[in-house]
PDB file of N, CA and C in Angstrom:
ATOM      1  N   UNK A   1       0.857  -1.171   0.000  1.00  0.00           N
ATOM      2  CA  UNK A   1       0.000   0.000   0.000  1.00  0.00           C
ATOM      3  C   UNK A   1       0.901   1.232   0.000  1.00  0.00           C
ATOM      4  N   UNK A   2       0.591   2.558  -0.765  1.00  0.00           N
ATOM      5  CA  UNK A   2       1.520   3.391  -0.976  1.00  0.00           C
ATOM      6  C   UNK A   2       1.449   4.364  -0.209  1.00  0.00           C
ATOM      7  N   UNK A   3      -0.204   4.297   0.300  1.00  0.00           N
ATOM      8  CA  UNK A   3      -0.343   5.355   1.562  1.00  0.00           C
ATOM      9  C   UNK A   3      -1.283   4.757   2.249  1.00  0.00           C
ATOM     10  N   UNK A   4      -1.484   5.809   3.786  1.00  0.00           N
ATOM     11  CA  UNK A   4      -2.111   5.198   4.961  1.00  0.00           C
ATOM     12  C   UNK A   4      -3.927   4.278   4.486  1.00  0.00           C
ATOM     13  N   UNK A   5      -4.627   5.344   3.642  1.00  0.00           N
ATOM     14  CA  UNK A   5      -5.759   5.306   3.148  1.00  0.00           C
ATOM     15  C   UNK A   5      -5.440   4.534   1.804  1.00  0.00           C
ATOM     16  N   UNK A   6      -6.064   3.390   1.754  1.00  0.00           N
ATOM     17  CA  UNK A   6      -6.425   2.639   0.726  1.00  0.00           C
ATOM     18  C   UNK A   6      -7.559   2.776  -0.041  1.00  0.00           C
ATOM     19  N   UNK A   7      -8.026   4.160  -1.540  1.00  0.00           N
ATOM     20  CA  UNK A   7      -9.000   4.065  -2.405  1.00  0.00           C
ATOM     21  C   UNK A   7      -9.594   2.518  -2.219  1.00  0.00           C
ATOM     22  N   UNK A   8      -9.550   1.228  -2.175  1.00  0.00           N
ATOM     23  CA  UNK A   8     -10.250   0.368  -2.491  1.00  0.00           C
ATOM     24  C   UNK A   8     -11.109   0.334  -0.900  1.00  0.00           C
ATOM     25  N   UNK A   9     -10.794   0.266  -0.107  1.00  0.00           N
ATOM     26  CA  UNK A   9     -11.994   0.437   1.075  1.00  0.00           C
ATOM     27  C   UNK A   9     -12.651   1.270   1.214  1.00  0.00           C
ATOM     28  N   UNK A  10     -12.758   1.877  -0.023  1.00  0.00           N
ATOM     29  CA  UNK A  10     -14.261   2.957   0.094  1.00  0.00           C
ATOM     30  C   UNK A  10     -15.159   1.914  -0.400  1.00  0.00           C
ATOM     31  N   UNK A  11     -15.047   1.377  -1.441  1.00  0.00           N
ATOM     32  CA  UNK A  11     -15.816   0.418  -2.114  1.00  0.00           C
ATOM     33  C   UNK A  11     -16.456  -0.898  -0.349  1.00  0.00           C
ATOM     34  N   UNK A  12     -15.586  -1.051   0.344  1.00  0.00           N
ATOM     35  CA  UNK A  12     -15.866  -1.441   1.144  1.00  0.00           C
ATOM     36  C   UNK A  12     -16.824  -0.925   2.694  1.00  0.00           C
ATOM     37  N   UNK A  13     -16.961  -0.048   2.258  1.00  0.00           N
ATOM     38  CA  UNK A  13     -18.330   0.549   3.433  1.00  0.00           C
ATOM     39  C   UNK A  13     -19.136   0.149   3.838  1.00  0.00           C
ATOM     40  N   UNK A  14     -19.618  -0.246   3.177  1.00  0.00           N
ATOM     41  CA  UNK A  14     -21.134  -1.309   3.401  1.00  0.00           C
ATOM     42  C   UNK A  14     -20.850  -2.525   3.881  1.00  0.00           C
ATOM     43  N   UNK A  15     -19.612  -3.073   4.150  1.00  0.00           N
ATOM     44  CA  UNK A  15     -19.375  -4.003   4.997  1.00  0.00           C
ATOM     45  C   UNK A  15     -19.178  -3.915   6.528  1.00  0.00           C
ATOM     46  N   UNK A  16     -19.479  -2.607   6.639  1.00  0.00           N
ATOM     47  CA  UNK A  16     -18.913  -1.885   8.202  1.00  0.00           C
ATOM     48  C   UNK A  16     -20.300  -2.866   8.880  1.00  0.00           C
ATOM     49  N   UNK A  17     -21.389  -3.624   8.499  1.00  0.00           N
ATOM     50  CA  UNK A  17     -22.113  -4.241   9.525  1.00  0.00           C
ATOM     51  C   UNK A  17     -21.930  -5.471   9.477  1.00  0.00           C
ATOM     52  N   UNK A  18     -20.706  -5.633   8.923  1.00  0.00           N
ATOM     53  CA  UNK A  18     -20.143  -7.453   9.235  1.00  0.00           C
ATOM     54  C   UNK A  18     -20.406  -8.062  10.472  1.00  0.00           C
ATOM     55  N   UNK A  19     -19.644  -6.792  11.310  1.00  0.00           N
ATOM     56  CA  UNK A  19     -19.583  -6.857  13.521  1.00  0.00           C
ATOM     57  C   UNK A  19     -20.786  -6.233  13.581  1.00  0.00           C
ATOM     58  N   UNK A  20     -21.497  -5.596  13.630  1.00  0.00           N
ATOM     59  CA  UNK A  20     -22.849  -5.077  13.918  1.00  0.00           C
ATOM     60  C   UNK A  20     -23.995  -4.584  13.276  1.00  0.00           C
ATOM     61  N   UNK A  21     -24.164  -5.660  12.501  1.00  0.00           N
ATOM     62  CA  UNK A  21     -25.548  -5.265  11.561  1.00  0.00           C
ATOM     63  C   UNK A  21     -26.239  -4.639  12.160  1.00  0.00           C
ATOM     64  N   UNK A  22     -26.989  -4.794  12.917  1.00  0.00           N
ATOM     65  CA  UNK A  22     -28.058  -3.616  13.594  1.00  0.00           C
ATOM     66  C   UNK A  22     -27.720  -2.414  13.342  1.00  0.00           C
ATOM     67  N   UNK A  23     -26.524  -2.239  14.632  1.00  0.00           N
ATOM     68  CA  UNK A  23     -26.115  -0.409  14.066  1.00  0.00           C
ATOM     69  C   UNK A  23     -25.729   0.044  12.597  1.00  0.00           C
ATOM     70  N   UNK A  24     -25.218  -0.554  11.889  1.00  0.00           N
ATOM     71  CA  UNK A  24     -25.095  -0.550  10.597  1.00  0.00           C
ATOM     72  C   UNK A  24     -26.311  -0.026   9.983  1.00  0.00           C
ATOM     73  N   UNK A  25     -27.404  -1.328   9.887  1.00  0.00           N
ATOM     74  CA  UNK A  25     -27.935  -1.064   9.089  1.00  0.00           C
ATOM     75  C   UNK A  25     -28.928   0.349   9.707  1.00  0.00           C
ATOM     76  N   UNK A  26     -29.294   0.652  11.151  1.00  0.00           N
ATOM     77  CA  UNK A  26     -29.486   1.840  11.655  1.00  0.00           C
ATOM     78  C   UNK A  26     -29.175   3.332  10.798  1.00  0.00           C
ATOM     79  N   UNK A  27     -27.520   2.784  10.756  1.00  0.00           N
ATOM     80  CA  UNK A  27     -26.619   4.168   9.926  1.00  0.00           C
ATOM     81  C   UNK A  27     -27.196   4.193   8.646  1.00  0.00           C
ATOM     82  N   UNK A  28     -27.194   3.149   7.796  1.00  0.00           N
ATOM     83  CA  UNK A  28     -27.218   3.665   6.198  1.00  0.00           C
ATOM     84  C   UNK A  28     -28.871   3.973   5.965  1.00  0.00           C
ATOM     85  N   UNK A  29     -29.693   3.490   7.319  1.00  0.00           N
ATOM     86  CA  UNK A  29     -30.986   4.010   6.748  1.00  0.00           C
ATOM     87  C   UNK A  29     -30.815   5.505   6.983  1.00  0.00           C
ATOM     88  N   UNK A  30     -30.450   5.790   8.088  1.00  0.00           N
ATOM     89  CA  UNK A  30     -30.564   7.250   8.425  1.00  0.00           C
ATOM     90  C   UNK A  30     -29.811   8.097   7.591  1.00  0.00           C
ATOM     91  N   UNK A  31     -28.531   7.575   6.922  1.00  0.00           N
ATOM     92  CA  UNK A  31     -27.853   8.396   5.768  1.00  0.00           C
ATOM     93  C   UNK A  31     -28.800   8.470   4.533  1.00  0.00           C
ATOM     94  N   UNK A  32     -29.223   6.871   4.103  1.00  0.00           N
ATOM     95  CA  UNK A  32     -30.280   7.194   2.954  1.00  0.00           C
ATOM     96  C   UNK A  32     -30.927   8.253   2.812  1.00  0.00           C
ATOM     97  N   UNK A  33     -31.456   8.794   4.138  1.00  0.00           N
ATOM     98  CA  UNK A  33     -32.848   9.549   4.588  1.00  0.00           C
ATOM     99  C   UNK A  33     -32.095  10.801   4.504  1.00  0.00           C
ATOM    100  N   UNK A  34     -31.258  11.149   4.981  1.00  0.00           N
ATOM    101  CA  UNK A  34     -30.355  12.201   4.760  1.00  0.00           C
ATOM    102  C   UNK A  34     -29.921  12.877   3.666  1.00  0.00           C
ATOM    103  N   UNK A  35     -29.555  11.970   2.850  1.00  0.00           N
ATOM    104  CA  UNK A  35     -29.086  12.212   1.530  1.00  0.00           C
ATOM    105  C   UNK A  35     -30.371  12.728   0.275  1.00  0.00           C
ATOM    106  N   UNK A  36     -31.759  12.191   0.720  1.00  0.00           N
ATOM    107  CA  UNK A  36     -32.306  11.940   0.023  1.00  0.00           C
ATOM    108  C   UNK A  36     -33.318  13.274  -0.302  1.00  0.00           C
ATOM    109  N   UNK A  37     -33.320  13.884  -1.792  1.00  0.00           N
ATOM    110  CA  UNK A  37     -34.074  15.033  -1.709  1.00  0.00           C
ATOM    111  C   UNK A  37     -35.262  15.576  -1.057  1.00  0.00           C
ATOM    112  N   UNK A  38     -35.193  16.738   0.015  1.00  0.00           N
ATOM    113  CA  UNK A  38     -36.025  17.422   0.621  1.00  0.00           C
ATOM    114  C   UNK A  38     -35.916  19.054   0.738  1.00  0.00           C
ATOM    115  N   UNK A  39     -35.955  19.468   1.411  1.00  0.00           N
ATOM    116  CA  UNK A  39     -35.774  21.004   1.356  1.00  0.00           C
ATOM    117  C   UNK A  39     -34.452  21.475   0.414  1.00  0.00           C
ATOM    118  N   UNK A  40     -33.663  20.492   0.380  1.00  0.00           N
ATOM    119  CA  UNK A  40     -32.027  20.875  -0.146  1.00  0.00           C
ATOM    120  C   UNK A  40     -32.790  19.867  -1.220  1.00  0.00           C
ATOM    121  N   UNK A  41     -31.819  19.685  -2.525  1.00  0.00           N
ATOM    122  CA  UNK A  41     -31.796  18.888  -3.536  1.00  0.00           C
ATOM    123  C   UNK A  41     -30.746  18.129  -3.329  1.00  0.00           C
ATOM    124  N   UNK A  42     -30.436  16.346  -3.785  1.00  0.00           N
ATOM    125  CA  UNK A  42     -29.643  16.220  -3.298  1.00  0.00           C
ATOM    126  C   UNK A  42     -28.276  16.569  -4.180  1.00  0.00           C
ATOM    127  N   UNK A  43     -27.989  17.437  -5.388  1.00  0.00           N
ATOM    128  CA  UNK A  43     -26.683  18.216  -5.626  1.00  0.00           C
ATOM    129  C   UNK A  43     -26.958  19.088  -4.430  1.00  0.00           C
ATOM    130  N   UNK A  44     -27.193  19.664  -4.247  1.00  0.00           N
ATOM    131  CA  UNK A  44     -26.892  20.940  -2.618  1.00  0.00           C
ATOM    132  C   UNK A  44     -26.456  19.632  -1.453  1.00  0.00           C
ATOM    133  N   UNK A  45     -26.951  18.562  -1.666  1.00  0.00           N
ATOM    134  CA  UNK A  45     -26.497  18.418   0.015  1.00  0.00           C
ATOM    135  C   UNK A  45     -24.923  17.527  -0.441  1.00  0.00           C
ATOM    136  N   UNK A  46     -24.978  16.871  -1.906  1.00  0.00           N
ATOM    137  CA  UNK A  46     -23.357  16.124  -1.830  1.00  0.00           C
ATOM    138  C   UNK A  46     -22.764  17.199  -2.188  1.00  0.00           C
ATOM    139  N   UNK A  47     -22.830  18.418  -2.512  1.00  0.00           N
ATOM    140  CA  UNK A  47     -21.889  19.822  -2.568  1.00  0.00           C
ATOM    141  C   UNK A  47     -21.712  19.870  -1.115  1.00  0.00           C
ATOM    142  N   UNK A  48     -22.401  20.069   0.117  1.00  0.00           N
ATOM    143  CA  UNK A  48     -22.625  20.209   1.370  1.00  0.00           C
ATOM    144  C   UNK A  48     -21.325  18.968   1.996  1.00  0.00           C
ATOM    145  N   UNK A  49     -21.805  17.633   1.567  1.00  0.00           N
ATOM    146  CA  UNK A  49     -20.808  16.783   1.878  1.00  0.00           C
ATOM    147  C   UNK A  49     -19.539  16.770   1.473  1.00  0.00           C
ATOM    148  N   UNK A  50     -18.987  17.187   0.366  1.00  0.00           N
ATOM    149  CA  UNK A  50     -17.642  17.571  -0.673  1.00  0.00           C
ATOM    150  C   UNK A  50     -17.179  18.329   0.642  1.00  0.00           C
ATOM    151  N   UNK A  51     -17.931  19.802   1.089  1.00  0.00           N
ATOM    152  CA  UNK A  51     -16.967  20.596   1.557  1.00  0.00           C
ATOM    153  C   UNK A  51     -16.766  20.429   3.289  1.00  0.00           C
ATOM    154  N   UNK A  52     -17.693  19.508   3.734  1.00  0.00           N
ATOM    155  CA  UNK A  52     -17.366  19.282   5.031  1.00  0.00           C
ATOM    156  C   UNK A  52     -16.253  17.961   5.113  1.00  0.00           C
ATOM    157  N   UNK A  53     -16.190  17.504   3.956  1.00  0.00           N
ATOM    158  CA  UNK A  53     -15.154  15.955   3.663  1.00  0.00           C
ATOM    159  C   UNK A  53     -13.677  16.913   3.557  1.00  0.00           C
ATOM    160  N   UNK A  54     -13.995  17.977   3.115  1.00  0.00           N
ATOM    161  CA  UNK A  54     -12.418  19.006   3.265  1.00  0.00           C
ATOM    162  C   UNK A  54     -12.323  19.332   4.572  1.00  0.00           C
ATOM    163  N   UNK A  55     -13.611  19.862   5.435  1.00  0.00           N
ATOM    164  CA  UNK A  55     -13.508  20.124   6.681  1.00  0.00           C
ATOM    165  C   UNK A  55     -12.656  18.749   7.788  1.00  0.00           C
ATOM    166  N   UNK A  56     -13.402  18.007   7.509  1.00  0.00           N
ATOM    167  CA  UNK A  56     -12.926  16.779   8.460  1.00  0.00           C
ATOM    168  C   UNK A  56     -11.797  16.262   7.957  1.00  0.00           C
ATOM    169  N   UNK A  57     -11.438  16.504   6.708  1.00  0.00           N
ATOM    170  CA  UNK A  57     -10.504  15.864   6.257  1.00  0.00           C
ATOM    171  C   UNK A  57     -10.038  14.411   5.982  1.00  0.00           C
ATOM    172  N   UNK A  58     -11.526  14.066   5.595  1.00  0.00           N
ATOM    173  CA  UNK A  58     -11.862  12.557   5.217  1.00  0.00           C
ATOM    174  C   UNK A  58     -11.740  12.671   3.603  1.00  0.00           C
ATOM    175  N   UNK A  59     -10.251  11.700   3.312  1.00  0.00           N
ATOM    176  CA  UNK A  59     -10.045  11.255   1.635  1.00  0.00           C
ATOM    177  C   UNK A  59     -11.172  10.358   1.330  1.00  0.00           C
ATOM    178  N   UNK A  60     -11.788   9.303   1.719  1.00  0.00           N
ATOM    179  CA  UNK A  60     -12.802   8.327   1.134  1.00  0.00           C
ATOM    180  C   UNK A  60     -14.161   9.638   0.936  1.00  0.00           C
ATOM    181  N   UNK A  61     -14.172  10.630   1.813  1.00  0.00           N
ATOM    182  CA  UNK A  61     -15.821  11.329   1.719  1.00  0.00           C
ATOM    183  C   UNK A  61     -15.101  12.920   0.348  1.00  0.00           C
ATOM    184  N   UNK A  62     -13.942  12.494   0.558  1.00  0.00           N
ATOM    185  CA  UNK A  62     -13.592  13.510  -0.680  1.00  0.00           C
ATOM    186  C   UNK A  62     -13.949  12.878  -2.136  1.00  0.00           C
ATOM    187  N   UNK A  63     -13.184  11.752  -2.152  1.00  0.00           N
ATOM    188  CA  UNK A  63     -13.315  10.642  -3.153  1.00  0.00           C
ATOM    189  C   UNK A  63     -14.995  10.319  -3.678  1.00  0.00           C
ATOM    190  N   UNK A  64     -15.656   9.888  -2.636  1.00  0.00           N
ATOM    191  CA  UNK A  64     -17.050   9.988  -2.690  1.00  0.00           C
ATOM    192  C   UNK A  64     -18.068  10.646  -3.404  1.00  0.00           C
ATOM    193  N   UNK A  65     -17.811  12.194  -2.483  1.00  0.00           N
ATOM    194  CA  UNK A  65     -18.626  12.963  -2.885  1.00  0.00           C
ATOM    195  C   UNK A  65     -18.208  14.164  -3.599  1.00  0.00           C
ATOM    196  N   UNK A  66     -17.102  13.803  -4.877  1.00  0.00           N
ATOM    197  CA  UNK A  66     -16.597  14.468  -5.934  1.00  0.00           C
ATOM    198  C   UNK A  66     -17.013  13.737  -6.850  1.00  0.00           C
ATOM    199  N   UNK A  67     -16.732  12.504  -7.131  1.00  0.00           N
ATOM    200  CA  UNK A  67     -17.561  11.313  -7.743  1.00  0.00           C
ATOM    201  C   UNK A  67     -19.382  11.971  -8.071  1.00  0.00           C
ATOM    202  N   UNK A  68     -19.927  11.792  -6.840  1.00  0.00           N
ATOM    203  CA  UNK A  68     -21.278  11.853  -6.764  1.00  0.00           C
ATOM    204  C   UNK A  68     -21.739  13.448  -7.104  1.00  0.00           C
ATOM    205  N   UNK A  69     -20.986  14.827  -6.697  1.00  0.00           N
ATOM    206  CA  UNK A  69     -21.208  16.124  -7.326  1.00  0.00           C
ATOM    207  C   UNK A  69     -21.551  16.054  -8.469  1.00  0.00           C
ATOM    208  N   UNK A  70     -20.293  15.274  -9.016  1.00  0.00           N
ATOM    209  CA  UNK A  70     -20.340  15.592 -10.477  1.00  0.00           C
ATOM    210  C   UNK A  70     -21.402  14.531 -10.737  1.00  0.00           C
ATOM    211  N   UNK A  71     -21.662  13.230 -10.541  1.00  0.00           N
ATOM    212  CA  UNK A  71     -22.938  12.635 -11.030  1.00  0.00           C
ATOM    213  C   UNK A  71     -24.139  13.748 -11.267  1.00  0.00           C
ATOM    214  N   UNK A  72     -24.163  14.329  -9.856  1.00  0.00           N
ATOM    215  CA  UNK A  72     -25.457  14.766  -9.776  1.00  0.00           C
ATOM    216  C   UNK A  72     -25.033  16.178 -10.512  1.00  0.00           C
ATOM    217  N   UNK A  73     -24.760  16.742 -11.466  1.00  0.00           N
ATOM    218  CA  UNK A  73     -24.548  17.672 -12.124  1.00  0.00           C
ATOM    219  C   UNK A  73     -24.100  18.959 -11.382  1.00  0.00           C
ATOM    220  N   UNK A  74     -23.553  19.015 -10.282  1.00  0.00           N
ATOM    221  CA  UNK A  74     -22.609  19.972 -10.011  1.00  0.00           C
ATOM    222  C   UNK A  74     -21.029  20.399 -11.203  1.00  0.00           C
ATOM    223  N   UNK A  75     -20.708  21.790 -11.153  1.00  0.00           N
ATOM    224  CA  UNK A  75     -19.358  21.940 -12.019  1.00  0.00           C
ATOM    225  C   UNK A  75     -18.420  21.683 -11.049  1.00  0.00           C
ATOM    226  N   UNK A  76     -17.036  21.916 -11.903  1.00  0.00           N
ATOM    227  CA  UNK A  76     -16.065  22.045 -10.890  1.00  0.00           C
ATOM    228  C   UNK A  76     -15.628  23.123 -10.178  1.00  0.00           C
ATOM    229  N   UNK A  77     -16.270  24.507 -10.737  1.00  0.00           N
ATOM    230  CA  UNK A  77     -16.549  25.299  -9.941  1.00  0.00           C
ATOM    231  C   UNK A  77     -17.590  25.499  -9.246  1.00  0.00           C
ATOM    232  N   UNK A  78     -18.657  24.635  -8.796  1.00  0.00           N
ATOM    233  CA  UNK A  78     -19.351  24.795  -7.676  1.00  0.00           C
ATOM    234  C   UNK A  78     -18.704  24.326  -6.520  1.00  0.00           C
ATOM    235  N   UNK A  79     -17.798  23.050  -6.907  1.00  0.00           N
ATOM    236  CA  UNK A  79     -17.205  22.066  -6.402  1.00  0.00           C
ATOM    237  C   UNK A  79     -16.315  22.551  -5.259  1.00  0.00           C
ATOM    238  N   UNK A  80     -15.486  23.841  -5.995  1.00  0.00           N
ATOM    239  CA  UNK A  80     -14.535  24.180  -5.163  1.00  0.00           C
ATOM    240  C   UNK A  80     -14.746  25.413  -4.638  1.00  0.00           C
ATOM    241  N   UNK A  81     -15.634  26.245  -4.777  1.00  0.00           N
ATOM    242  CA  UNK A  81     -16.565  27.141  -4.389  1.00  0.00           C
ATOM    243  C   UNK A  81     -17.132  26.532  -3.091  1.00  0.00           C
ATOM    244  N   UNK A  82     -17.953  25.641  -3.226  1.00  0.00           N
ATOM    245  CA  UNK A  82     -18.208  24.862  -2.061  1.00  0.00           C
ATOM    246  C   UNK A  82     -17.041  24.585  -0.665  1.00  0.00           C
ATOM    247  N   UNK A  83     -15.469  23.795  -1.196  1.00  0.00           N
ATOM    248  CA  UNK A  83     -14.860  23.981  -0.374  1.00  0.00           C
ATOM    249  C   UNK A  83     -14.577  25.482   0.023  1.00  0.00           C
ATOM    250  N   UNK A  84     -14.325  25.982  -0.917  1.00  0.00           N
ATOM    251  CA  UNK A  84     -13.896  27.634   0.174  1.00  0.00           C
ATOM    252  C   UNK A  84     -14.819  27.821   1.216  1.00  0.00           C
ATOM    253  N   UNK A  85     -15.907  27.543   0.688  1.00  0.00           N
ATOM    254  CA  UNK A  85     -16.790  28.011   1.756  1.00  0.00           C
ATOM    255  C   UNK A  85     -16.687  27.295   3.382  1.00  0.00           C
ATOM    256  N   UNK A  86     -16.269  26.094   2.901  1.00  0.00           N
ATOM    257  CA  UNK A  86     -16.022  25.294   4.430  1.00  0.00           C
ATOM    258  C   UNK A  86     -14.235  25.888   4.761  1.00  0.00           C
ATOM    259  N   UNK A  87     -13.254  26.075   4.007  1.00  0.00           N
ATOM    260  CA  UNK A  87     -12.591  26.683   4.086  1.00  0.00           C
ATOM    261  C   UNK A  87     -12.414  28.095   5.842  1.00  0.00           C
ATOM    262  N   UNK A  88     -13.544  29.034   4.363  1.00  0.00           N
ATOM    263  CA  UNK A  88     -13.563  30.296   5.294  1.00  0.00           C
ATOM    264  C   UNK A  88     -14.305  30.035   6.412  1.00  0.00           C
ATOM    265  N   UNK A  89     -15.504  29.005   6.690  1.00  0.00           N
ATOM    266  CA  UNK A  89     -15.597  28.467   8.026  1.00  0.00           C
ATOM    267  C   UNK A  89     -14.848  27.774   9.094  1.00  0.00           C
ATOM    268  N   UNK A  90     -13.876  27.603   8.428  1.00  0.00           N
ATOM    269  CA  UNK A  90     -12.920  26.490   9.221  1.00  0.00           C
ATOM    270  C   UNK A  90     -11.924  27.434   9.692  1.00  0.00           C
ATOM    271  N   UNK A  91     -11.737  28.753   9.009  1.00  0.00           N
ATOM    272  CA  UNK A  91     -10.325  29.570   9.219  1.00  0.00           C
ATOM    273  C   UNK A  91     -11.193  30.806  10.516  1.00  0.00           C
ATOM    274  N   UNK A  92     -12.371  30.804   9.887  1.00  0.00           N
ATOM    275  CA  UNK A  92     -13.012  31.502  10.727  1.00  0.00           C
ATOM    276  C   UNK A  92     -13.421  31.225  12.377  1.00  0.00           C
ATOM    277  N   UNK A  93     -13.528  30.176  12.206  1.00  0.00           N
ATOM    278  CA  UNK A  93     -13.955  29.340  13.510  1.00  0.00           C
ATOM    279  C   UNK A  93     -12.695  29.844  14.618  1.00  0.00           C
ATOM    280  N   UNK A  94     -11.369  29.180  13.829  1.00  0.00           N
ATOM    281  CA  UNK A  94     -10.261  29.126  14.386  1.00  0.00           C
ATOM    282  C   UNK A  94      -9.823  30.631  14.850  1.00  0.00           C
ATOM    283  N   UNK A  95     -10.072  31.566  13.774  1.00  0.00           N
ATOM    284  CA  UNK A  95      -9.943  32.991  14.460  1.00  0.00           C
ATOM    285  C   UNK A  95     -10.408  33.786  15.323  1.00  0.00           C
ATOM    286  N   UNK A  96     -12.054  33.272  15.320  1.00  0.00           N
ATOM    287  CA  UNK A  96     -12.497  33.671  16.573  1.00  0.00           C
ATOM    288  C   UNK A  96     -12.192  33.025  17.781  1.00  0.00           C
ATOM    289  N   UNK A  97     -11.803  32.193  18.072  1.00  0.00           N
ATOM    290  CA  UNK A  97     -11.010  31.612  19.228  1.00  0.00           C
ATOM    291  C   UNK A  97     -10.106  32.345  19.966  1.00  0.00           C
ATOM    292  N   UNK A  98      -9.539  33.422  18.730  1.00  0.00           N
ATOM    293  CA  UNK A  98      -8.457  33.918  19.195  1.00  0.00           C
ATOM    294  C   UNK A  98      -8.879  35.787  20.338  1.00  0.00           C
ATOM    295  N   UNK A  99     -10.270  35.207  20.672  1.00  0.00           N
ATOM    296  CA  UNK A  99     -10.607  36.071  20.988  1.00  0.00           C
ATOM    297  C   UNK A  99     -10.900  35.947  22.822  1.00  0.00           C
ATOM    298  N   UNK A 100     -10.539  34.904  22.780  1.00  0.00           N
ATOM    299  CA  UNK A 100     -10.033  34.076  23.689  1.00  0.00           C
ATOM    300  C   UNK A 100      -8.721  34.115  24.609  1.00  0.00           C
ATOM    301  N   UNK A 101      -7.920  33.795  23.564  1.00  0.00           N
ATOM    302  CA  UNK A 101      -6.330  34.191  23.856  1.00  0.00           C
ATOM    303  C   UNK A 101      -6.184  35.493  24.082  1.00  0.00           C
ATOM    304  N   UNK A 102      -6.529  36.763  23.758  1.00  0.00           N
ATOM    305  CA  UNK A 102      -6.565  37.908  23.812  1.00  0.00           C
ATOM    306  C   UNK A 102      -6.876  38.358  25.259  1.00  0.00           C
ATOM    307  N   UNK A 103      -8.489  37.935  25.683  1.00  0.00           N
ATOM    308  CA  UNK A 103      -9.254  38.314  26.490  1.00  0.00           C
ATOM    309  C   UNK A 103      -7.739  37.814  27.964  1.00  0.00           C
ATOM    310  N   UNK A 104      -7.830  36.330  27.678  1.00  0.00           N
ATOM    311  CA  UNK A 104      -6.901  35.833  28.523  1.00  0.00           C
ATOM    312  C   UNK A 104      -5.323  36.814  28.621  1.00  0.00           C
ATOM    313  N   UNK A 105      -4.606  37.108  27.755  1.00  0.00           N
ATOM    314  CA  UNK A 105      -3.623  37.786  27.537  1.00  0.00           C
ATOM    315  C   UNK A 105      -3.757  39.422  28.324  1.00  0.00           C
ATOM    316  N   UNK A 106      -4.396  39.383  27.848  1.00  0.00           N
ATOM    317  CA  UNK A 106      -4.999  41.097  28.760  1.00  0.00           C
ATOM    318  C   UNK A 106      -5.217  40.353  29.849  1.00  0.00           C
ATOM    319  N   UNK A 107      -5.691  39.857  30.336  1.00  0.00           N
ATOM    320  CA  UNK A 107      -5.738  39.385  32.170  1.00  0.00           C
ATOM    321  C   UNK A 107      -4.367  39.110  32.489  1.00  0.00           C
ATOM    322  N   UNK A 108      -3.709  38.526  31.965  1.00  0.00           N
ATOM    323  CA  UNK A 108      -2.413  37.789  32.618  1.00  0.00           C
ATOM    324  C   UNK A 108      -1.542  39.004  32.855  1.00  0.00           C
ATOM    325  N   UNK A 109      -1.819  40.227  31.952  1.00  0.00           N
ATOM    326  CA  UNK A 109      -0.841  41.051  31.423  1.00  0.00           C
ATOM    327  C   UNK A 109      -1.307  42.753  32.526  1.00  0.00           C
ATOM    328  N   UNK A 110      -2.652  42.357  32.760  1.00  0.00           N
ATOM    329  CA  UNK A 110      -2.839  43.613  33.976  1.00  0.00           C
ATOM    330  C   UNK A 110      -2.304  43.475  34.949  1.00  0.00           C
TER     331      UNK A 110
END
């Protein structure tokens, strides 16, 4: 194997209820249901999944749901439009934190 993540165990997912069918099959109903068009369409929600798979930084949900964007007729600029957007949430998150360190810094520093 050439790296940690092996592309071929994505194909393998659906075996995750080998050890616990129940919860398994629990999960993929509730993902079905998830995935499945309602208020969002489901291009809005695997655009939604693309850029939180950058957030978490899951290669199989990158792999996935770049695959499935483009099925479902997303471009490749929605694609990556989409990540910025989890992007500037992710950089954002982290900066307001720093509002934190500050508050703290001014205390330590009176």
């Amino acid at each position: 194997m050439s790296s940690y993540y092996n592309p071929a165990d994505l194909a393998k997912f659906g075996s995750i209820g080998e050890w616990q069918k129940n919860l398994a099959d629990k999960f993929f109903s509730y993902y079905g249901d998830v995935f499945a068009a309602g208020a969002l369409t489901e291009r809005e929600k695997s655009l939604i999944a693309l850029a939180v798979a950058h957030t978490v930084q899951c290669p199989y949900c990158i792999d996935a749901y770049t695959t499935d964007s483009l099925q479902k007729g997303a471009t490749e600029e929605a694609m990556m439009e989409a990540v910025h957007v989890a992007a500037a949430i992710r950089s954002g998150a982290t900066l307001v934190h720093s509002v934190m360190m500050m508050n703290k810094a001014k205390e330590v520093l009176m």
